[in-house]
N, C-alpha and C. Protein backbone atom coordinates (compact mmCIF):
# COMPACT_ATOMS: atom_id res chain seq x y z
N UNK A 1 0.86 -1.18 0.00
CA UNK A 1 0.00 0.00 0.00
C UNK A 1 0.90 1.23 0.00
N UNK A 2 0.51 1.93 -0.55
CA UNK A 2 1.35 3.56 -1.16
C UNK A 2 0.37 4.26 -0.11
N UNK A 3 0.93 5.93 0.01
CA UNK A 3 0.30 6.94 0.78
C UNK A 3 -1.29 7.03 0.15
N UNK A 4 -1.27 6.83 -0.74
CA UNK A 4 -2.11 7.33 -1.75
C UNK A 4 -3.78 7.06 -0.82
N UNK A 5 -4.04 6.28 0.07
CA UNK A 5 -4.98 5.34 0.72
C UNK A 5 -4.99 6.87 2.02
N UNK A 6 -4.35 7.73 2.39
CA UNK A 6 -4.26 8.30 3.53
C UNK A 6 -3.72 9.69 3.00
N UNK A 7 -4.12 9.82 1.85
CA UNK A 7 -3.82 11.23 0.88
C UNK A 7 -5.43 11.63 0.94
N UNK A 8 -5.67 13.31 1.45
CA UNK A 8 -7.07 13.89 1.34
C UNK A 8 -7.11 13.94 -0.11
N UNK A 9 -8.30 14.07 -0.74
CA UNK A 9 -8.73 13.83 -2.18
C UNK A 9 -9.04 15.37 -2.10
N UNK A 10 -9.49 16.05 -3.37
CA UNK A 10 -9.91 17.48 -3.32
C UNK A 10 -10.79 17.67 -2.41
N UNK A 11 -10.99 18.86 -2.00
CA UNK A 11 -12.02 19.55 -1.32
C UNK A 11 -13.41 19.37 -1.77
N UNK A 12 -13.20 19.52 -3.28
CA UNK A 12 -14.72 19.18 -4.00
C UNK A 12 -15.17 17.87 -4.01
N UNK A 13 -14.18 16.73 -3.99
CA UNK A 13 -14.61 15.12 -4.35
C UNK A 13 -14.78 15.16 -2.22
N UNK A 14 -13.90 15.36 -1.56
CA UNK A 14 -14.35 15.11 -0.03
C UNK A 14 -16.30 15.82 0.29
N UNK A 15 -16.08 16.87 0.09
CA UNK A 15 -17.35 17.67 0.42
C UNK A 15 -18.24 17.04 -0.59
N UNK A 16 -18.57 16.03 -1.53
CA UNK A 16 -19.06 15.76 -2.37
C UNK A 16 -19.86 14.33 -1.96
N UNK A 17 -18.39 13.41 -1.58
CA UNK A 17 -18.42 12.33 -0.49
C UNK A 17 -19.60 12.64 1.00
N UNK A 18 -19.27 13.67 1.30
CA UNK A 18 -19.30 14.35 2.55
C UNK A 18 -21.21 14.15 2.99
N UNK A 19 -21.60 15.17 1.67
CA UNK A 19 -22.79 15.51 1.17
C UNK A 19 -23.40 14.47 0.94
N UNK A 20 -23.43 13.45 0.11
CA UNK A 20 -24.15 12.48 -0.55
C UNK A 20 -24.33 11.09 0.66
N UNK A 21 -23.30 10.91 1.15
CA UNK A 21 -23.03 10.43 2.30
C UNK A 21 -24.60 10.69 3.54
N UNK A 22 -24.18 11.85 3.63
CA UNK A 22 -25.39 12.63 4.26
C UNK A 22 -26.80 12.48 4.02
N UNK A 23 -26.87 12.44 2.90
CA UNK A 23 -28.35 12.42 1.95
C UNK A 23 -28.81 10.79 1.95
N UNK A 24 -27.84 10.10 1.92
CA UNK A 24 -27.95 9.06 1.67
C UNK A 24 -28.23 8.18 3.93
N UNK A 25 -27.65 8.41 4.56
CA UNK A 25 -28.00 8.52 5.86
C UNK A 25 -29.30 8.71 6.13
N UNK A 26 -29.63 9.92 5.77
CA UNK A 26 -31.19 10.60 6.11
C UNK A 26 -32.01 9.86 5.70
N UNK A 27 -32.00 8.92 4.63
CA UNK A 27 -33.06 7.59 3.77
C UNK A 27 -33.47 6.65 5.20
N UNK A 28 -32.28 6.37 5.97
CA UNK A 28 -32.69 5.33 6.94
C UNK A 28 -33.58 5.40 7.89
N UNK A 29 -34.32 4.64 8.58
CA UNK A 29 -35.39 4.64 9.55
C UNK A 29 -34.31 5.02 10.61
N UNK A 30 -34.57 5.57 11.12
CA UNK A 30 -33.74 6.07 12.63
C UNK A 30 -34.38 6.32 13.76
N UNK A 31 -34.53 5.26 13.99
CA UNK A 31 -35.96 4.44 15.06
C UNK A 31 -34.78 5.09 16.39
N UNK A 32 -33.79 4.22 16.20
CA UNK A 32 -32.83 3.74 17.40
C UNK A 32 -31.44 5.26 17.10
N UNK A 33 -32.06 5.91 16.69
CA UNK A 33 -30.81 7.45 16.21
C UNK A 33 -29.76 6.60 15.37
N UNK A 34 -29.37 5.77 14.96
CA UNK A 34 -28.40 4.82 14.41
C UNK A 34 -27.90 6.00 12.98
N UNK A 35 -28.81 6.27 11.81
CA UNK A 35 -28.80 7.40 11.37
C UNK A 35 -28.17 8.50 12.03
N UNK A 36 -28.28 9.78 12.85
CA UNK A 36 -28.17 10.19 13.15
C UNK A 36 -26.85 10.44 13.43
N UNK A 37 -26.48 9.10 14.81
CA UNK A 37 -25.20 9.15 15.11
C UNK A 37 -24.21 9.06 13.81
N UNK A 38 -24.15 8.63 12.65
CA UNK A 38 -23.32 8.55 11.44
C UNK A 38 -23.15 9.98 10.94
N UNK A 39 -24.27 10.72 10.93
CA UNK A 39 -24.33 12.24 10.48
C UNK A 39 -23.67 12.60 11.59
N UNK A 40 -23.28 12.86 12.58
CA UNK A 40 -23.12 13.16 13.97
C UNK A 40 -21.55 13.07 13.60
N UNK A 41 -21.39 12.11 12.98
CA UNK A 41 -19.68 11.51 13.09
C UNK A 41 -18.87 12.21 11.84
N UNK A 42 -19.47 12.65 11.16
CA UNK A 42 -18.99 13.00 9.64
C UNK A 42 -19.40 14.81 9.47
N UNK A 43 -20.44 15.25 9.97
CA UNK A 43 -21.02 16.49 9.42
C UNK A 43 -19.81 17.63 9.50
N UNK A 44 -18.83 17.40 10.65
CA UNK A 44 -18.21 17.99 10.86
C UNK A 44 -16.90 17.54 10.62
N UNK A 45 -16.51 16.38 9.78
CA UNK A 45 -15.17 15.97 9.74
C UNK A 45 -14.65 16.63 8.83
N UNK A 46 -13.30 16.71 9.04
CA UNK A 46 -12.23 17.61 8.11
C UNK A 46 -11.68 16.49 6.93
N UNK A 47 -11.27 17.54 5.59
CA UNK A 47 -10.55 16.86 4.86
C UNK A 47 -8.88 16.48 4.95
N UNK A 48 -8.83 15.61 6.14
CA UNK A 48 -7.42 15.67 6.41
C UNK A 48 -7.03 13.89 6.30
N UNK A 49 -6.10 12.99 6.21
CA UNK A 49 -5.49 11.81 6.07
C UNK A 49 -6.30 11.20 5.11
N UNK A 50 -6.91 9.80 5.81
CA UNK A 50 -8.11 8.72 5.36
C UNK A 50 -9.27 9.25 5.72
N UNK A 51 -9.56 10.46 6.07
CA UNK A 51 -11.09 10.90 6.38
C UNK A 51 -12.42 10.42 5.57
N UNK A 52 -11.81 10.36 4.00
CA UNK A 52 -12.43 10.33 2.96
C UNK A 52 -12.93 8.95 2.83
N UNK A 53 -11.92 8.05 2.88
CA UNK A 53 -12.65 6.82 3.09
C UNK A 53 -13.18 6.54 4.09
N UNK A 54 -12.66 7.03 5.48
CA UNK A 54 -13.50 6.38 6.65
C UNK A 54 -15.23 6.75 6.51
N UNK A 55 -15.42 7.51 5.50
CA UNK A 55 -16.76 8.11 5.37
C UNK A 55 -17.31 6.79 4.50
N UNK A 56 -16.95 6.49 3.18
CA UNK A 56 -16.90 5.28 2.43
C UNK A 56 -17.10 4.24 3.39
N UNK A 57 -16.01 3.77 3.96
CA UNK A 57 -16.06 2.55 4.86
C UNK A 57 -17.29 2.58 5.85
N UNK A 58 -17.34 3.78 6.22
CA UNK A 58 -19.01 3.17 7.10
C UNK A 58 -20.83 2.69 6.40
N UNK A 59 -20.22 2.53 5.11
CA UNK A 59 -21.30 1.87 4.66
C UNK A 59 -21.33 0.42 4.09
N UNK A 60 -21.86 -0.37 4.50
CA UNK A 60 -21.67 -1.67 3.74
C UNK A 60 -21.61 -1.93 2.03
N UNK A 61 -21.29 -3.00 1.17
CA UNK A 61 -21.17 -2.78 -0.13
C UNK A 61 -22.19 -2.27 -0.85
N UNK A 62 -23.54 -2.43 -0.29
CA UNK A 62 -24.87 -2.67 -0.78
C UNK A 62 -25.03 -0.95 -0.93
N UNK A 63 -24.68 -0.44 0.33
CA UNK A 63 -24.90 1.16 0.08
C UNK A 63 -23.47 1.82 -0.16
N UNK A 64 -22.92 1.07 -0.35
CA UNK A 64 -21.49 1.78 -0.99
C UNK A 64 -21.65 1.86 -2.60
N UNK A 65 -22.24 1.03 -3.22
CA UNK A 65 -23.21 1.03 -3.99
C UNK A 65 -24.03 2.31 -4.49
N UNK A 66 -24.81 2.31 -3.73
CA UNK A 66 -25.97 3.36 -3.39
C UNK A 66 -25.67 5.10 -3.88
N UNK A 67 -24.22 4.75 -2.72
CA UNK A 67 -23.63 5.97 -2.84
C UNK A 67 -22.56 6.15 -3.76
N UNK A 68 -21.98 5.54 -4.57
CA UNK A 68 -21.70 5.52 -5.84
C UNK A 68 -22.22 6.31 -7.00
N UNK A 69 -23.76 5.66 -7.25
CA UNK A 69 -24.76 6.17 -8.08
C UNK A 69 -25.09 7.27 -7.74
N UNK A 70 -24.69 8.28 -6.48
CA UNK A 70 -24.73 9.52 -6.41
C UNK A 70 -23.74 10.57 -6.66
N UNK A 71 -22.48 10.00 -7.15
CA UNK A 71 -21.40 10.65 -7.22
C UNK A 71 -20.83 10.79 -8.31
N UNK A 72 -20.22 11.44 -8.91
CA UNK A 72 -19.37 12.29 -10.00
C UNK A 72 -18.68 11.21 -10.73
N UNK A 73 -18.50 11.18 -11.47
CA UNK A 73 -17.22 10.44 -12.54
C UNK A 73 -15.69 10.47 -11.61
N UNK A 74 -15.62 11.58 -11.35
CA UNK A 74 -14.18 12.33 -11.12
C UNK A 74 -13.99 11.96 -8.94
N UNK A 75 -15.16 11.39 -8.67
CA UNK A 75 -15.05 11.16 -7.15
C UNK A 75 -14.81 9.49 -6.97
N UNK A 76 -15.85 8.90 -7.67
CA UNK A 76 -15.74 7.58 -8.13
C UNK A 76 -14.33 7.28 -8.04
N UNK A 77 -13.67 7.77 -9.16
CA UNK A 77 -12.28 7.18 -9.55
C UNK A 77 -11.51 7.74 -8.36
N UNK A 78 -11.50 8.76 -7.97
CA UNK A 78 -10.53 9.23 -6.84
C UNK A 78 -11.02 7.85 -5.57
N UNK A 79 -12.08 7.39 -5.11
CA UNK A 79 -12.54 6.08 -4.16
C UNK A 79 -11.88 5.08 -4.63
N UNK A 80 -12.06 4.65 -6.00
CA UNK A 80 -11.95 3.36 -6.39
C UNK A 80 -10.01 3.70 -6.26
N UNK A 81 -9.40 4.58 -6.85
CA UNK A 81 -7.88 4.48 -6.52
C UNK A 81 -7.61 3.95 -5.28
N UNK A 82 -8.54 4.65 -4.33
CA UNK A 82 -7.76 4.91 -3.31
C UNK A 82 -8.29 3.38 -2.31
N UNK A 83 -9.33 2.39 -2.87
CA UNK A 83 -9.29 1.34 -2.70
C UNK A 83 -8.68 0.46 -2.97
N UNK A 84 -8.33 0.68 -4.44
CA UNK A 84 -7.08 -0.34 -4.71
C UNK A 84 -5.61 0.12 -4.26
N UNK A 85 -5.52 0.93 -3.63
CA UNK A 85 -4.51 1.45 -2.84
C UNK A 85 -4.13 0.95 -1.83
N UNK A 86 -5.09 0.01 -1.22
CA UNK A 86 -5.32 -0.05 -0.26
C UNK A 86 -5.63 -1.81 -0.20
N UNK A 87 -5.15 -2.19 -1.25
CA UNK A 87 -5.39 -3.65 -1.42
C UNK A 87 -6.74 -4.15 -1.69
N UNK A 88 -7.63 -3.39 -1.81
CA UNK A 88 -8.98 -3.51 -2.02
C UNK A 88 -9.55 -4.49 -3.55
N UNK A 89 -9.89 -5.57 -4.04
CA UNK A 89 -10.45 -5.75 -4.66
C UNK A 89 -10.99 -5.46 -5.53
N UNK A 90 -11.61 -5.91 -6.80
CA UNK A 90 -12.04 -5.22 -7.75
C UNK A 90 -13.50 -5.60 -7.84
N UNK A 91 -13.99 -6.62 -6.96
CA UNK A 91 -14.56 -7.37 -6.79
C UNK A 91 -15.56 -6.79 -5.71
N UNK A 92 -14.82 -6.25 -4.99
CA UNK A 92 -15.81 -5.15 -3.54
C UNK A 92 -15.23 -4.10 -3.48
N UNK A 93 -14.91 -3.64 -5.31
CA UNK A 93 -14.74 -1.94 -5.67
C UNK A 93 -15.94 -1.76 -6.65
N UNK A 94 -16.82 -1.05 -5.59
CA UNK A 94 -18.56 -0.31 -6.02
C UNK A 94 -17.91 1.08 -6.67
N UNK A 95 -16.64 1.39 -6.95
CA UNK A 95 -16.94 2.85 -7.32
C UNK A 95 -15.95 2.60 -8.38
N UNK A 96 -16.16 1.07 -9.07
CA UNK A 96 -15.37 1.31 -10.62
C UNK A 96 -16.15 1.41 -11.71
């Protein structure tokens, strides 16, 4: 694994992540705040190290997925690098 996995992505592909992320949260029943606390954890995170994926990583493939189909050409590929960066599969890479 290269830096590349713990390199901030632009400001526009993070805040983009950031956003959709968000939108995509708010869909869930949040009976138990479960929702909530995820917005709670991110609304305010900075674009600094692996931030970018730890936002990615808190969704399972199914809505990694999800949140894929909400994102840019140009954010996609900046995820999917930075998964195979990271030894990640091509196989449980939703953002190729």
């Amino acid at each position: 694994m290269s830096k590349l996995y713990y390199t901030p992505p632009t400001n526009e592909a993070f805040e983009e992540v950031k956003e959709k992320a968000i939108e995509l949260w708010k869909t869930y029943d949040d009976t138990y705040k479960y929702a909530l606390n995820k917005i709670d954890k991110i609304k305010d995170i900075k674009n600094i190290s692996d931030n970018f994926m730890y936002i990615v990583a808190m969704f399972d493939l199914e809505n990694q997925a999800k949140l894929a189909n909400k994102l840019s050409e140009t954010t996609k590929r900046a995820i999917s690098e930075r998964i195979i960066d990271g030894g990640g599969s091509d196989e449980y890479n939703m953002f190729n």
